[in-house]
Protein backbone atom coordinates (compact mmCIF):
# COMPACT_ATOMS: atom_id res chain seq x y z
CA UNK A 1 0.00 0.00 0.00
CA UNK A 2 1.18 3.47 -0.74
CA UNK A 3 2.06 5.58 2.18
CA UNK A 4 -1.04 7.99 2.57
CA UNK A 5 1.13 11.06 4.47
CA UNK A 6 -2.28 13.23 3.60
CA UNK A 7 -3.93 11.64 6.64
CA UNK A 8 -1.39 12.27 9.08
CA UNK A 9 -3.15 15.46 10.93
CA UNK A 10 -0.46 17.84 10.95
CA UNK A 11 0.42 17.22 6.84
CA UNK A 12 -3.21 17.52 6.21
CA UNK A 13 -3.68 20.88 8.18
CA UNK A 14 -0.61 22.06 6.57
CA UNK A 15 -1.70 21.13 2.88
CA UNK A 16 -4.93 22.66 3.11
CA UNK A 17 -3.83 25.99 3.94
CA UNK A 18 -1.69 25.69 0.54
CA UNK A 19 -3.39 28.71 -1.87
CA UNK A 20 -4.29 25.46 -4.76
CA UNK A 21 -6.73 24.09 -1.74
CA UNK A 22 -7.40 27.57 -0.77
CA UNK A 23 -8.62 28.48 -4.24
CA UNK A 24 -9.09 25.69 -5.91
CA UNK A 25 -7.59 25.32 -9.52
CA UNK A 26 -7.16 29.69 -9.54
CA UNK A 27 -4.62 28.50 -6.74
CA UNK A 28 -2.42 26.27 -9.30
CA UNK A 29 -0.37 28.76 -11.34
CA UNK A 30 0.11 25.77 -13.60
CA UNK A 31 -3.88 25.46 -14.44
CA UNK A 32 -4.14 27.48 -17.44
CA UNK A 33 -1.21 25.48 -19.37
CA UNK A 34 -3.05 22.22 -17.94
CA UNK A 35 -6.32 23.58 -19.16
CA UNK A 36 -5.27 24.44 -22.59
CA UNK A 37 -4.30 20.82 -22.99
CA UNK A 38 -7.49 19.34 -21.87
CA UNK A 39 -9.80 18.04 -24.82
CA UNK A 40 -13.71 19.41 -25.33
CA UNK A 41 -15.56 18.04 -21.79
CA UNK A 42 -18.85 18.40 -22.99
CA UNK A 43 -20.21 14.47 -22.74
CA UNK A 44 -17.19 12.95 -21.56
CA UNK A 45 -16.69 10.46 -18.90
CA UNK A 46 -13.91 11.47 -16.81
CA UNK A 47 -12.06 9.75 -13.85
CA UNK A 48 -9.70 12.07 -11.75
CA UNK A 49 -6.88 10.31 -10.04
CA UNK A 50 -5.68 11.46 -6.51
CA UNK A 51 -8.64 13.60 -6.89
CA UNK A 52 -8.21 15.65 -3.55
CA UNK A 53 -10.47 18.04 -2.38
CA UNK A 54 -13.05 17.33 -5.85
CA UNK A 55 -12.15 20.84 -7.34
CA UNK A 56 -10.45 19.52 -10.80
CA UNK A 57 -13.94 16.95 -10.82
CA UNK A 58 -16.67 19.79 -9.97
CA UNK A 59 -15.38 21.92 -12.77
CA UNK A 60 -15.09 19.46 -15.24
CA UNK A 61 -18.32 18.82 -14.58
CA UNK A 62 -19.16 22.43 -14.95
CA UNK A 63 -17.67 22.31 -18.35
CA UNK A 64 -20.15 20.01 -19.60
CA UNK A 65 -18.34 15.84 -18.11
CA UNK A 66 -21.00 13.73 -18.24
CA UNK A 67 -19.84 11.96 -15.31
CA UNK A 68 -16.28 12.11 -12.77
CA UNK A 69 -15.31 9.31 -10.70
CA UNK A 70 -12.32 10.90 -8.02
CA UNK A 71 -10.08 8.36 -6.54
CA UNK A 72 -7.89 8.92 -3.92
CA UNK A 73 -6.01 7.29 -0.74
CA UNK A 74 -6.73 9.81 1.44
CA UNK A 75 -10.12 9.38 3.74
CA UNK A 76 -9.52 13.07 4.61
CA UNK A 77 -9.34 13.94 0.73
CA UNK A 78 -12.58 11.91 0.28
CA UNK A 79 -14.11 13.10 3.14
CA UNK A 80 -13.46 16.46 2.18
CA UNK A 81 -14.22 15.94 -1.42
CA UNK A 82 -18.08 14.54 -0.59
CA UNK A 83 -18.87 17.43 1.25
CA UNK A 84 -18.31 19.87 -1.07
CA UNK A 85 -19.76 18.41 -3.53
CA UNK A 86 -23.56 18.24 -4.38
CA UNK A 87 -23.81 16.50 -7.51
CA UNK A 88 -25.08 13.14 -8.19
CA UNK A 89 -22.90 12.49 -11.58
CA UNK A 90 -19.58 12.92 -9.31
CA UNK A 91 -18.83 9.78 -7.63
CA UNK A 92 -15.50 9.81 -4.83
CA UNK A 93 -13.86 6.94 -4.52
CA UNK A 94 -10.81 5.64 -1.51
CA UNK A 95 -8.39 4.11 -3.84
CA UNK A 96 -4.46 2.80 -4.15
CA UNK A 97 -3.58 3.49 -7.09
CA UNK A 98 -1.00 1.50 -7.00
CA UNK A 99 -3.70 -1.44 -6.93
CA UNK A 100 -6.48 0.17 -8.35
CA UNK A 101 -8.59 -1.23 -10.75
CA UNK A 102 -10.87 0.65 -13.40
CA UNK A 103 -13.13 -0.87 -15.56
CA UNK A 104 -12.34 -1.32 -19.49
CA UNK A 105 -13.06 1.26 -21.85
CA UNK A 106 -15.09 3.00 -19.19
CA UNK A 107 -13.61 6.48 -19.52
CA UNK A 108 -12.97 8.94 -22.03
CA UNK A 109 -10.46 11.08 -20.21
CA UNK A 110 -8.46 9.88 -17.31
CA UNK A 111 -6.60 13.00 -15.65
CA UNK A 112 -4.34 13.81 -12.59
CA UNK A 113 -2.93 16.89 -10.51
CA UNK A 114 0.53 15.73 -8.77
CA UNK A 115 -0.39 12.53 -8.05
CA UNK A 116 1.94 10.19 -10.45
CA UNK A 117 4.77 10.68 -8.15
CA UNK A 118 3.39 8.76 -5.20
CA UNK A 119 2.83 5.39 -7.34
CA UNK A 120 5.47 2.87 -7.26
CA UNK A 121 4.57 1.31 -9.88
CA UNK A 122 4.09 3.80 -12.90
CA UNK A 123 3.99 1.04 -15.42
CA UNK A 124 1.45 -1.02 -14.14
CA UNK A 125 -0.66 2.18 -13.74
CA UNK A 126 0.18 3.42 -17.44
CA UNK A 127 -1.28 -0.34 -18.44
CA UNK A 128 -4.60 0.17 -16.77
CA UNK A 129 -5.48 3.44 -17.43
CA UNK A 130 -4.47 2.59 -20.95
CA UNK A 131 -7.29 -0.53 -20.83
CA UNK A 132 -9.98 1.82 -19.07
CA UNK A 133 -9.93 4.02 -21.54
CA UNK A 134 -12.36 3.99 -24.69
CA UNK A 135 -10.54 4.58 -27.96
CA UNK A 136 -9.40 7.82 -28.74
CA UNK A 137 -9.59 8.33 -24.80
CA UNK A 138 -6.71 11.03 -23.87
CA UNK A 139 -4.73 10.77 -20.30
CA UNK A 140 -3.77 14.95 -19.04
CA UNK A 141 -2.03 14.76 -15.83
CA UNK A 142 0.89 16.77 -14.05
CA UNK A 143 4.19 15.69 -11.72
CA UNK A 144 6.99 16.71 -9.90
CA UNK A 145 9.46 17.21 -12.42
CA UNK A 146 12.17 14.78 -12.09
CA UNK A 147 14.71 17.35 -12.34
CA UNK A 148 12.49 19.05 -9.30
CA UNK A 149 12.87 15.94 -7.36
CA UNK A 150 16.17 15.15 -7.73
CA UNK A 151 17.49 18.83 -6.78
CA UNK A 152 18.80 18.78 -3.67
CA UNK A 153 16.10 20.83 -2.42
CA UNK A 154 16.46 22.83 -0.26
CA UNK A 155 20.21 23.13 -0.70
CA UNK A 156 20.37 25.81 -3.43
CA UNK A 157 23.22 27.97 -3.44
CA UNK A 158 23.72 31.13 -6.06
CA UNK A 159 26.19 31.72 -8.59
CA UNK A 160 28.67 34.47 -9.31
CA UNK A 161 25.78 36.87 -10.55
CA UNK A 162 24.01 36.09 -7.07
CA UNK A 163 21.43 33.78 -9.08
CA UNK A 164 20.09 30.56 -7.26
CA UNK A 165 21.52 27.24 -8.56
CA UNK A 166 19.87 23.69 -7.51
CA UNK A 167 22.22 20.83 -7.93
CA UNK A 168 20.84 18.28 -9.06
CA UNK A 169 21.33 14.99 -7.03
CA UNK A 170 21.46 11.48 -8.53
CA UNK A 171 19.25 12.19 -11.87
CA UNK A 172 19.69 8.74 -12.95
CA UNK A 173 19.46 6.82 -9.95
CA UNK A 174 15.62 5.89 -10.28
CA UNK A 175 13.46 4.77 -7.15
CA UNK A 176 12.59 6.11 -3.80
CA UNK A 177 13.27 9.66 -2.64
CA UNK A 178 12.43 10.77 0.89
CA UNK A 179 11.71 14.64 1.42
CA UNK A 180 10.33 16.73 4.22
CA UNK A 181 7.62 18.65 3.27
CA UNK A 182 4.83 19.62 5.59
CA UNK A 183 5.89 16.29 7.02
CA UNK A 184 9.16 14.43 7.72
CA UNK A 185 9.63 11.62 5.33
CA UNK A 186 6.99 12.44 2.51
CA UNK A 187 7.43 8.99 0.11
CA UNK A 188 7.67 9.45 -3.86
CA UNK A 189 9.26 8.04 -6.57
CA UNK A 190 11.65 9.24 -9.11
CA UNK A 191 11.75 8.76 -12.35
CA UNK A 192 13.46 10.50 -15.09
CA UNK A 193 11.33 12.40 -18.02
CA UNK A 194 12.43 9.83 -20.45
CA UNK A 195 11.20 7.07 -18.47
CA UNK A 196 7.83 8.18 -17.90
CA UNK A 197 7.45 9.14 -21.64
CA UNK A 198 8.49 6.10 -22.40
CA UNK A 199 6.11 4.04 -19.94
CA UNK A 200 3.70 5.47 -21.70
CA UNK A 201 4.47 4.42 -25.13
CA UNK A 202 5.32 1.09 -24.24
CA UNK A 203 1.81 0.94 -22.64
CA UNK A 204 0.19 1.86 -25.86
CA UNK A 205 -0.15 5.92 -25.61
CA UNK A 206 0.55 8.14 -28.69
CA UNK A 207 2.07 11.20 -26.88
CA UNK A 208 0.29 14.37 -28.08
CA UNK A 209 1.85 17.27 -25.94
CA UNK A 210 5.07 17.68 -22.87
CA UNK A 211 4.94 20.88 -21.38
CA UNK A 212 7.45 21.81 -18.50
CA UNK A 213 5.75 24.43 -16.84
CA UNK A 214 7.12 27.70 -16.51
CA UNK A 215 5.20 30.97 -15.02
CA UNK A 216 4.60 34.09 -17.21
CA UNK A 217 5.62 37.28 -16.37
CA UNK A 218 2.07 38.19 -15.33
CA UNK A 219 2.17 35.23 -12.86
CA UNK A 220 5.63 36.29 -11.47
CA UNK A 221 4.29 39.91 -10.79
CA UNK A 222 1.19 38.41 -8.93
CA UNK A 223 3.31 36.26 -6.78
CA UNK A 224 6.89 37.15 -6.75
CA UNK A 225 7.85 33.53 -5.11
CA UNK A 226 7.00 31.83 -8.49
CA UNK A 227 10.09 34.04 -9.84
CA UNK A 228 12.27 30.82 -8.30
CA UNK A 229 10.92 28.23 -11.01
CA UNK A 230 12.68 30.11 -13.70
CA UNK A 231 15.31 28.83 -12.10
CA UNK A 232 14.70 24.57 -12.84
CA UNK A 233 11.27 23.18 -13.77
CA UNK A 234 9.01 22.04 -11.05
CA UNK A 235 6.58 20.41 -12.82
CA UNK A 236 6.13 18.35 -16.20
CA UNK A 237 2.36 18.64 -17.66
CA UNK A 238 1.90 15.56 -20.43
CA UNK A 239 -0.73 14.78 -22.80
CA UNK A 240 -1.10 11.39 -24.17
CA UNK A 241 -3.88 9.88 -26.31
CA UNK A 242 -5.26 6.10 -26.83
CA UNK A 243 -4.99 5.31 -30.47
């Protein structure tokens, strides 16, 4: 079983004070790259993996889904996601996805926030969403950028021109990384970019779009922080369809 670190109580109450739980999707500076990739909802039967709070699922539904089915580990995420929602077409879900199953060809788009990261497995996962979805189905989802993971956050230092550099710490080495973040010991696994492309092909994907996301200047001026991921990418936004 996946370690489920959104449970712990002091994680949780961290995380949802994070703006993207805050505000929702208006939170995620990465959501209007993600959205441009998304296809036409109107119709489509979605499933949302590590669904979270619901707020990727209510507004897909907004935008026309026929139908959302959230999955997620977390029984605070599920909890929190049921009562916020009041729409009978939106079904939440506790789920590993590291052993979850999903019925075949029972989706048209399968999509993710930041969730990829957790699964051991990636492969097996690739293989069933591949079989769950009808064809022409397209899987949108975001994660931690491998370069992201393997800095050796939070040990930047700056160069000669006083900008911040992030060594980057064992790219190649693949598996298990440990990090603190909101928690001591948060579990996820790293894999490089080419890896998880190629998972996906070798699952049966036809990659339509890789986006490593990057702030625009209006962004930065907004929220001077964000100024920092011109510095390495944070996160990789992909687009693959089932032929």
């Amino acid at each position: 079983m996946a370690q489920n670190i959104y449970d712990d109580p002091g994680f949780f109450a961290g995380y949802s004070r994070l703006p993207r739980q805050v505000r929702g999707l208006d939170g995620a500076p990465e959501w209007p790259a993600l959205r441009a990739m998304l296809p036409p909802l109107a119709g489509r039967r979605v499933a949302d993996l590590g669904c979270g709070f619901g707020w990727s699922a209510r507004w897909m539904r907004a935008e026309g889904a026929a139908s959302v089915l959230g999955l997620d580990l977390s029984q605070n995420m599920i909890a929190r996601a049921r009562a916020d929602t009041d729409d009978p077409a939106i079904e939440y879900r506790i789920a590993d996805l590291d052993t979850a199953e999903l019925p075949a060809a029972a989706f048209d788009l399968v999509f993710s926030m930041l969730a990829f990261h957790y699964v051991r497995d990636f492969a097996r996962l690739a293989r069933t969403i591949h079989a769950a979805l009808a064809p022409g189905g397209d899987l949108i989802f975001t994660i931690e950028h491998p370069i992201f993971m393997a800095a050796a956050h939070p040990r930047w230092t700056r160069d000669e021109d006083g900008r911040r550099t992030w060594p980057v710490n064992g790219y190649f080495s693949e598996g298990e990384r440990r990090t603190d973040w909101l928690a001591d010991g948060v579990l996820k696994y790293h894999r490089t970019l080419g890896t998880t492309l190629n998972t996906l092909i070798g699952a049966g994907f036809m990659l339509r779009r890789v986006e490593e996301f990057v702030p625009t200047p209006a962004q930065i001026a907004g929220m001077p922080e964000l100024a920092e991921e011109l510095e390495r990418p944070m996160m990789a936004l992909i687009a693959a369809r089932k032929g």
